[in-house]
PDB file of N, CA and C in Angstrom:
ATOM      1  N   UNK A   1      44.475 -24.208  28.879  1.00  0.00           N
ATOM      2  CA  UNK A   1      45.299 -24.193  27.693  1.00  0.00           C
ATOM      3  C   UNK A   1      44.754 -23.194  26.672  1.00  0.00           C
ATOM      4  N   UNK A   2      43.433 -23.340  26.476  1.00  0.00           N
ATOM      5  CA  UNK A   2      43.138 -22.249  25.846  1.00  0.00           C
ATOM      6  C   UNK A   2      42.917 -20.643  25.990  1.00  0.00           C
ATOM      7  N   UNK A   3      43.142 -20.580  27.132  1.00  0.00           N
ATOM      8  CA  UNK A   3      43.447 -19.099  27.654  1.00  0.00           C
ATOM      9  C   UNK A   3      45.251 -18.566  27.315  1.00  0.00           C
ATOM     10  N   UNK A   4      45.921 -19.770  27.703  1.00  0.00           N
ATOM     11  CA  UNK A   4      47.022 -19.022  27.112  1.00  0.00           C
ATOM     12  C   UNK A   4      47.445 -18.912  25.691  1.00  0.00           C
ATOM     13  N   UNK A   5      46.580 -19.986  24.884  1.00  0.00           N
ATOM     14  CA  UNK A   5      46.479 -19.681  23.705  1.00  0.00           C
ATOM     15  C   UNK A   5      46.127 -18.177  23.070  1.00  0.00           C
ATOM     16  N   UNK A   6      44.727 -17.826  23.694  1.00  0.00           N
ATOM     17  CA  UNK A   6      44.219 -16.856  23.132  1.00  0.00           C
ATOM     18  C   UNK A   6      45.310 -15.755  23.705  1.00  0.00           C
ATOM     19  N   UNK A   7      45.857 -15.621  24.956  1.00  0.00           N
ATOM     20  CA  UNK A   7      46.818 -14.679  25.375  1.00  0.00           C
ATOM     21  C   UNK A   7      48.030 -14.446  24.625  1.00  0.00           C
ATOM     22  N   UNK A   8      48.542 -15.304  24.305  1.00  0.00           N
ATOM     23  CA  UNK A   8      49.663 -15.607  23.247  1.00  0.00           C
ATOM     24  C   UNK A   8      49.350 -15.135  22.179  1.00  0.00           C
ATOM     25  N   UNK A   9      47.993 -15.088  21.472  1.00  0.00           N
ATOM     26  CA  UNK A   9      47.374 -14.943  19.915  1.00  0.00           C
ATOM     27  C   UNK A   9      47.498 -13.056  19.807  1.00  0.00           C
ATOM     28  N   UNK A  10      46.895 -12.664  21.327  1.00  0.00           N
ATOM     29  CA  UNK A  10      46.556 -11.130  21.384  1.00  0.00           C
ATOM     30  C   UNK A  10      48.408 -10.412  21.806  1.00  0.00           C
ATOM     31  N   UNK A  11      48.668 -11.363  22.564  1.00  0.00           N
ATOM     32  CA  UNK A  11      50.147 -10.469  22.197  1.00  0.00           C
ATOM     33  C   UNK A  11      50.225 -10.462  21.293  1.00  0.00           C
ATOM     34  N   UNK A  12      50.627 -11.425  20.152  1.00  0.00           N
ATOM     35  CA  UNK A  12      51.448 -11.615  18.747  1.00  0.00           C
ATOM     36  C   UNK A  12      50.435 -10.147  18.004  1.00  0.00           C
ATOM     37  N   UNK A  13      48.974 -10.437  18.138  1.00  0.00           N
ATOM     38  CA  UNK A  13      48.611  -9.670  17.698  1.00  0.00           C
ATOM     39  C   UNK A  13      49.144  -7.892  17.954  1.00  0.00           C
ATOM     40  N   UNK A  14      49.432  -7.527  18.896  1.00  0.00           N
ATOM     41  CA  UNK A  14      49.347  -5.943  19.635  1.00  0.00           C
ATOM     42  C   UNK A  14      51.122  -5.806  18.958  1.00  0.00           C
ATOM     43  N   UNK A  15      51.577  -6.624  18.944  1.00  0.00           N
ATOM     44  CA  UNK A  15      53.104  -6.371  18.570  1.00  0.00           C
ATOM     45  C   UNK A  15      52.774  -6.255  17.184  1.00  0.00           C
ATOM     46  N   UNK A  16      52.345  -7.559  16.021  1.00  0.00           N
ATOM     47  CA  UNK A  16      52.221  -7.320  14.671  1.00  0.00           C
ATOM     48  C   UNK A  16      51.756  -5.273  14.006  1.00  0.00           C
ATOM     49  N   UNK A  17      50.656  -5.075  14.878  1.00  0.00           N
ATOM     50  CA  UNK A  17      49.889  -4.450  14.665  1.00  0.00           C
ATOM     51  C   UNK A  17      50.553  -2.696  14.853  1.00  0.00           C
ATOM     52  N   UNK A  18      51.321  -2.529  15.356  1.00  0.00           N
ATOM     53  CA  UNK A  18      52.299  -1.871  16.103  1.00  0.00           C
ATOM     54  C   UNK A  18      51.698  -0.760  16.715  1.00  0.00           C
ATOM     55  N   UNK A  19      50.143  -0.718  17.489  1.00  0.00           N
ATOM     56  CA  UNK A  19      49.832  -0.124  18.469  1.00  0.00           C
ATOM     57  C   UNK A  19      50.515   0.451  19.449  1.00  0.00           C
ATOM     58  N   UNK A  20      51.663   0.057  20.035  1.00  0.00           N
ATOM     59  CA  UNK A  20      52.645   0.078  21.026  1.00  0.00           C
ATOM     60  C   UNK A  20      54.211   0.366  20.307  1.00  0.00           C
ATOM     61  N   UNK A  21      54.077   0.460  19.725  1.00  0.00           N
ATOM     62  CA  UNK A  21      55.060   1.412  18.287  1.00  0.00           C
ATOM     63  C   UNK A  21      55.677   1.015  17.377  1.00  0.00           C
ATOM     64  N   UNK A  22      56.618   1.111  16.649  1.00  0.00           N
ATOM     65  CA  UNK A  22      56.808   0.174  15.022  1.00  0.00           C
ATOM     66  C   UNK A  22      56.517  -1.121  15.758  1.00  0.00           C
ATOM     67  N   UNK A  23      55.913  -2.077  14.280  1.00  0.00           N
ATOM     68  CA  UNK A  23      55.995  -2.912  14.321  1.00  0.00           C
ATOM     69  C   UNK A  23      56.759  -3.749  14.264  1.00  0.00           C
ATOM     70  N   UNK A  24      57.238  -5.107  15.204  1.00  0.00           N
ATOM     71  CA  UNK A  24      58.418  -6.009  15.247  1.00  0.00           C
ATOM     72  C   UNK A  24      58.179  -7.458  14.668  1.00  0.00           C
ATOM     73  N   UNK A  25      59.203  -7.711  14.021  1.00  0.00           N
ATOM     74  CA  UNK A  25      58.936  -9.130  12.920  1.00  0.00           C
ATOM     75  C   UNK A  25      59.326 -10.315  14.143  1.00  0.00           C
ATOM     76  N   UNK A  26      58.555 -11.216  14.833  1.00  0.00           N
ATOM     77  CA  UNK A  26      59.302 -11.998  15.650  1.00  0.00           C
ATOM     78  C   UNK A  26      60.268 -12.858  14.657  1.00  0.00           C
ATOM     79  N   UNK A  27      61.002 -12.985  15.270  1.00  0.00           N
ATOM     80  CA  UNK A  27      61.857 -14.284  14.884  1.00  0.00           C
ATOM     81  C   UNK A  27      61.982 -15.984  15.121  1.00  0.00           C
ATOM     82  N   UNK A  28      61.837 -16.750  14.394  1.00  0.00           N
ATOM     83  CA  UNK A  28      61.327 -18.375  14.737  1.00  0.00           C
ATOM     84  C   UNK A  28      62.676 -19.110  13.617  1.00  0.00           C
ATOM     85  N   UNK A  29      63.438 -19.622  14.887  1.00  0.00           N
ATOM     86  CA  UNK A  29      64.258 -20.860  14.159  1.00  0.00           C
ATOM     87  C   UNK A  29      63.397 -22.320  14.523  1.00  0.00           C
ATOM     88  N   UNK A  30      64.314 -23.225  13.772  1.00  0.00           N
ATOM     89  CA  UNK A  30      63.385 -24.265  13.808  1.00  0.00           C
ATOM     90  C   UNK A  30      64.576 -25.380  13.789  1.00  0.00           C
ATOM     91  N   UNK A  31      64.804 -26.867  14.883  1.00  0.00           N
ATOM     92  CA  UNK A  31      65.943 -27.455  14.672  1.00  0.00           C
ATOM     93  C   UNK A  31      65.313 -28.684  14.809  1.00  0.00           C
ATOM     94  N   UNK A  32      65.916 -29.294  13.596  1.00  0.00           N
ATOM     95  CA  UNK A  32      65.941 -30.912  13.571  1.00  0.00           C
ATOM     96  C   UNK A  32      66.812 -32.186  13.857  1.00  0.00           C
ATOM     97  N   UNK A  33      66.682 -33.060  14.726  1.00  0.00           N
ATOM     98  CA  UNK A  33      67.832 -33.193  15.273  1.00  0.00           C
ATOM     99  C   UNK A  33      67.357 -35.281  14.252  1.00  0.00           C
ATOM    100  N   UNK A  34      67.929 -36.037  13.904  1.00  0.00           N
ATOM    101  CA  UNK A  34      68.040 -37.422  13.727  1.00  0.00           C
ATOM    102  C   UNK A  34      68.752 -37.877  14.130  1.00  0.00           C
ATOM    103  N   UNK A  35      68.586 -39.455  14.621  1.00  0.00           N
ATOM    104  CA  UNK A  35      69.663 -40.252  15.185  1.00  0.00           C
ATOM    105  C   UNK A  35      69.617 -41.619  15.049  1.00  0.00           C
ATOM    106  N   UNK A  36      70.421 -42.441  15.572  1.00  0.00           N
ATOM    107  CA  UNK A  36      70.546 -43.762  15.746  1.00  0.00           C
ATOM    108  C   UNK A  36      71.183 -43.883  17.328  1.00  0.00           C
ATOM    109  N   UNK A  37      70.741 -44.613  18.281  1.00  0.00           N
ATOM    110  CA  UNK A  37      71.252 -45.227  19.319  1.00  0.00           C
ATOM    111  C   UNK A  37      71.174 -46.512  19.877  1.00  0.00           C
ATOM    112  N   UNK A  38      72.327 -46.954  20.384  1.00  0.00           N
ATOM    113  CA  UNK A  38      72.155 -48.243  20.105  1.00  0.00           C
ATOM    114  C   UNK A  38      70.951 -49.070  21.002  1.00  0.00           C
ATOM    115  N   UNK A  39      70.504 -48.178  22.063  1.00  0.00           N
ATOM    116  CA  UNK A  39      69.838 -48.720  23.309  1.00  0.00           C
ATOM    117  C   UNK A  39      68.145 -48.511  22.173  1.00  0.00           C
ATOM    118  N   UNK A  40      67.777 -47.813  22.132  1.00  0.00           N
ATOM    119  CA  UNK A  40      66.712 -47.438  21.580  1.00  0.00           C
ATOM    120  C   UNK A  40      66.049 -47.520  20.116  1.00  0.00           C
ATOM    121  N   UNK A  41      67.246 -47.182  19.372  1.00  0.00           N
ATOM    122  CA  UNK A  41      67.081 -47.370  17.802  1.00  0.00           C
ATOM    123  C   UNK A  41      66.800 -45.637  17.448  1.00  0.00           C
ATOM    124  N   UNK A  42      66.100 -45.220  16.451  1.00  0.00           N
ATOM    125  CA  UNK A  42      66.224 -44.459  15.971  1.00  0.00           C
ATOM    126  C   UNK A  42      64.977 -43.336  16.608  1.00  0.00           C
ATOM    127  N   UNK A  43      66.139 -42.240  16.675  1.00  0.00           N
ATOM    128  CA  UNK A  43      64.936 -41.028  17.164  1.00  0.00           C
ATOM    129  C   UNK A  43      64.875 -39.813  16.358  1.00  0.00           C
ATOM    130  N   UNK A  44      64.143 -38.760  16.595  1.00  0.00           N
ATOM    131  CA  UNK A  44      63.885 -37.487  16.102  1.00  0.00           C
ATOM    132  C   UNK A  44      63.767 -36.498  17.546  1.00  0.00           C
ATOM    133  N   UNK A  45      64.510 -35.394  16.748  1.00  0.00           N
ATOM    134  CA  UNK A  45      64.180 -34.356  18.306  1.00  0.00           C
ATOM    135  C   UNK A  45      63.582 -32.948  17.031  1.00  0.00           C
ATOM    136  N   UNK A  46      63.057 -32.438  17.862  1.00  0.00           N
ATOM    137  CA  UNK A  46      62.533 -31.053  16.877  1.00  0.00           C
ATOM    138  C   UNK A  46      62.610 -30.086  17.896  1.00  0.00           C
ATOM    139  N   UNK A  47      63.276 -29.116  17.681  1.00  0.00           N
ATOM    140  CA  UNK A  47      62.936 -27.468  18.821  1.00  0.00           C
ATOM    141  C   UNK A  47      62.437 -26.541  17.641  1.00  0.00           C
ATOM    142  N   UNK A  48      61.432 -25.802  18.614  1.00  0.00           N
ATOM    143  CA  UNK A  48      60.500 -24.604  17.523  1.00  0.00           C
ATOM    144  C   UNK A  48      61.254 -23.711  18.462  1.00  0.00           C
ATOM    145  N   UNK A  49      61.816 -22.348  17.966  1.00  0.00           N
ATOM    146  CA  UNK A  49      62.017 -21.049  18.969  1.00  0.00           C
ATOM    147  C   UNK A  49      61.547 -20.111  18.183  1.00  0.00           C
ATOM    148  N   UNK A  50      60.427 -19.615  19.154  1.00  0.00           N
ATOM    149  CA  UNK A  50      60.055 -17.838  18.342  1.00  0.00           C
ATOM    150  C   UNK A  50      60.443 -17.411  19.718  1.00  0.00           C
ATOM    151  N   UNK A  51      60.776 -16.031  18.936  1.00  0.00           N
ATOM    152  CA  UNK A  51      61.762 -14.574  19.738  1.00  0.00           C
ATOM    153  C   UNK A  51      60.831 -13.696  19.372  1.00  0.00           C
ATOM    154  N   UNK A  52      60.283 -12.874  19.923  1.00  0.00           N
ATOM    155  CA  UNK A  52      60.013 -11.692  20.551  1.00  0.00           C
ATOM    156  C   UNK A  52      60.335 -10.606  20.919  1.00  0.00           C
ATOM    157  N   UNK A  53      61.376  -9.597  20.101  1.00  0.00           N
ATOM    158  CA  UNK A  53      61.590  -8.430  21.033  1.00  0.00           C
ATOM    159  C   UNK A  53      60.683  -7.790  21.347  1.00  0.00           C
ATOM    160  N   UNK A  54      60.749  -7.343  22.736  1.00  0.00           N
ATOM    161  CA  UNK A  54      59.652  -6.213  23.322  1.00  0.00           C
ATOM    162  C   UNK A  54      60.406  -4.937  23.060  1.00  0.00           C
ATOM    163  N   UNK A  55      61.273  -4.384  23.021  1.00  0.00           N
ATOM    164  CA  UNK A  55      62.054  -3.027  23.537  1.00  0.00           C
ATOM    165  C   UNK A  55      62.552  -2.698  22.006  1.00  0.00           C
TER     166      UNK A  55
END
């Protein structure tokens, strides 16, 4: 886990940095979902998305 951490850290890094040419702003939405059901009672859903263009 921590290898793809650090792999993940040095991309973000080489893109921020724009070594590999302008630099690109990733993009991160973020969705919250609440509920009520009757089987379960009450839940939460959360999605994180970061985007990445390479090109």
């Amino acid at each position: 886990m921590t290898r793809v951490f650090m792999a993940f850290a040095m991309m973000i890094g080489l893109v921020a940095c724009g070594a590999d040419g302008d630099p690109v702003k990733p993009e991160v939405g973020v969705s919250t979902t609440v509920g009520v059901n009757s089987k379960g009672g009450s839940y939460t859903d959360t999605d994180i998305n970061i985007h990445i263009p390479l090109n």
